[in-house]
Protein backbone atom coordinates (compact mmCIF):
# COMPACT_ATOMS: atom_id res chain seq x y z
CA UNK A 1 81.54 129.79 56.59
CA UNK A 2 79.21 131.38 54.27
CA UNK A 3 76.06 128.96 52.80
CA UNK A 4 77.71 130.19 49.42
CA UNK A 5 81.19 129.24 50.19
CA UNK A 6 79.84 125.92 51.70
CA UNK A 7 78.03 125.09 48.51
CA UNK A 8 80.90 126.10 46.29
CA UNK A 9 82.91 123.85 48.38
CA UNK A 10 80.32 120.62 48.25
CA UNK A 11 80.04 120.92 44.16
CA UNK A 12 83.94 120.88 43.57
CA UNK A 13 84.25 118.27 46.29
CA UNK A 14 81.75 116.40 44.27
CA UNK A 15 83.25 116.70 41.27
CA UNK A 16 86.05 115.05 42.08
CA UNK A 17 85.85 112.55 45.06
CA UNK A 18 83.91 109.11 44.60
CA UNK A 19 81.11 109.04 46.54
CA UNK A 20 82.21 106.43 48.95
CA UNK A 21 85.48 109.26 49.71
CA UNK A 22 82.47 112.03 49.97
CA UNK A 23 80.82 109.86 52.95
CA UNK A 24 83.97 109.05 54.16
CA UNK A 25 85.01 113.18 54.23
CA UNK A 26 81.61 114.22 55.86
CA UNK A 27 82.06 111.67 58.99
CA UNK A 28 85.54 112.49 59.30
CA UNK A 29 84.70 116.11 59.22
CA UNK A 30 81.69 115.63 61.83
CA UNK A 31 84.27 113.40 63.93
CA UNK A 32 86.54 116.33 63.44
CA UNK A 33 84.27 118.85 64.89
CA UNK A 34 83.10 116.91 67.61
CA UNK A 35 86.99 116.58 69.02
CA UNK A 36 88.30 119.57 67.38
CA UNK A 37 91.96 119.16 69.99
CA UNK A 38 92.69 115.87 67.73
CA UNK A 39 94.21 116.61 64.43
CA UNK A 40 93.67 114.82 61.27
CA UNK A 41 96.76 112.75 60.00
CA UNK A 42 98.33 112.95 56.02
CA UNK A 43 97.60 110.02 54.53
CA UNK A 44 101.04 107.77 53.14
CA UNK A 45 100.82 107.35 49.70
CA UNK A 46 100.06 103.49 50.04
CA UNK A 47 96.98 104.69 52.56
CA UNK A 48 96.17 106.96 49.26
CA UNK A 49 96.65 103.99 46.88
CA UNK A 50 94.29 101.85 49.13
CA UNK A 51 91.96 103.85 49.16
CA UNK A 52 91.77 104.91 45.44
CA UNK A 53 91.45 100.80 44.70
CA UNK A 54 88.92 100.00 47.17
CA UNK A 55 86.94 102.87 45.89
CA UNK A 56 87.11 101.18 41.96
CA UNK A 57 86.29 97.94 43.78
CA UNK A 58 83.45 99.78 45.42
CA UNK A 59 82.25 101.33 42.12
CA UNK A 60 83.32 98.29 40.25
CA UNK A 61 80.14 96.16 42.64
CA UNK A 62 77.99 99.29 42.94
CA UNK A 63 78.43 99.95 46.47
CA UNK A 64 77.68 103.71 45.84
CA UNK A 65 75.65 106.37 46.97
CA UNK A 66 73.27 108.38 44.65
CA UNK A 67 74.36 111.98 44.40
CA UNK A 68 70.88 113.03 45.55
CA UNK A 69 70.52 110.60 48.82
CA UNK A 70 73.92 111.47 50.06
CA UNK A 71 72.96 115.88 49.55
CA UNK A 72 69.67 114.91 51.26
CA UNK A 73 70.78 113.20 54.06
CA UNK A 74 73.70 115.59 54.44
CA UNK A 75 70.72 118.40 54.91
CA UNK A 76 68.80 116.84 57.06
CA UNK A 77 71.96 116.50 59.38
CA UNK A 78 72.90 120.17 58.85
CA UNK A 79 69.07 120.94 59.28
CA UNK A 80 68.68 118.78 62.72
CA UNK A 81 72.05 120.70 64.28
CA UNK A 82 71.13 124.14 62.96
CA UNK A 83 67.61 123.42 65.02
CA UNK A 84 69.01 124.19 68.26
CA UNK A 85 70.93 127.60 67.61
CA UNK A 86 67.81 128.47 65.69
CA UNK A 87 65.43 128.57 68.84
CA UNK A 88 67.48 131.04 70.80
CA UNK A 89 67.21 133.67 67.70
């Protein structure tokens, strides 16, 4: 995937998850990657109910992430992972 299409991909992401769904996507996408022969499950709508109201709780006692810390850390992970492909180049 292209940086472009990555970045395209991040701001509508942003634009409409919380922020505690964006962590949640990024370590469930890293999980992902690491097993890639283990599929990811559809959610039941009650999971998807759940979710959406512990989120509002979340928000509600300002367990949240700042935009800017949570695109930070995500590239320093991207930049620590890249590291290794980029010493063989």
């Amino acid at each position: 995937m292209s940086t472009a299409t990555l970045s395209n991909l991040r701001d509508y992401l942003c634009g409409t998850l919380s922020t505690s769904d964006m962590i949640w996507l990024v370590e469930e996408m890293k999980n992902f990657m690491r097993r890639p022969e283990e599929k990811l499950k559809p959610y039941t709508m009650e999971e998807l109910n759940a979710r959406i109201d512990q989120s509002e709780r979340d928000i509600a006692e300002g367990r949240v992430y700042e935009f800017d810390e949570v695109m930070h850390e995500l590239e320093e992970e991207s930049t620590y992972e890249e590291a290794p492909e980029m010493a063989g180049v």
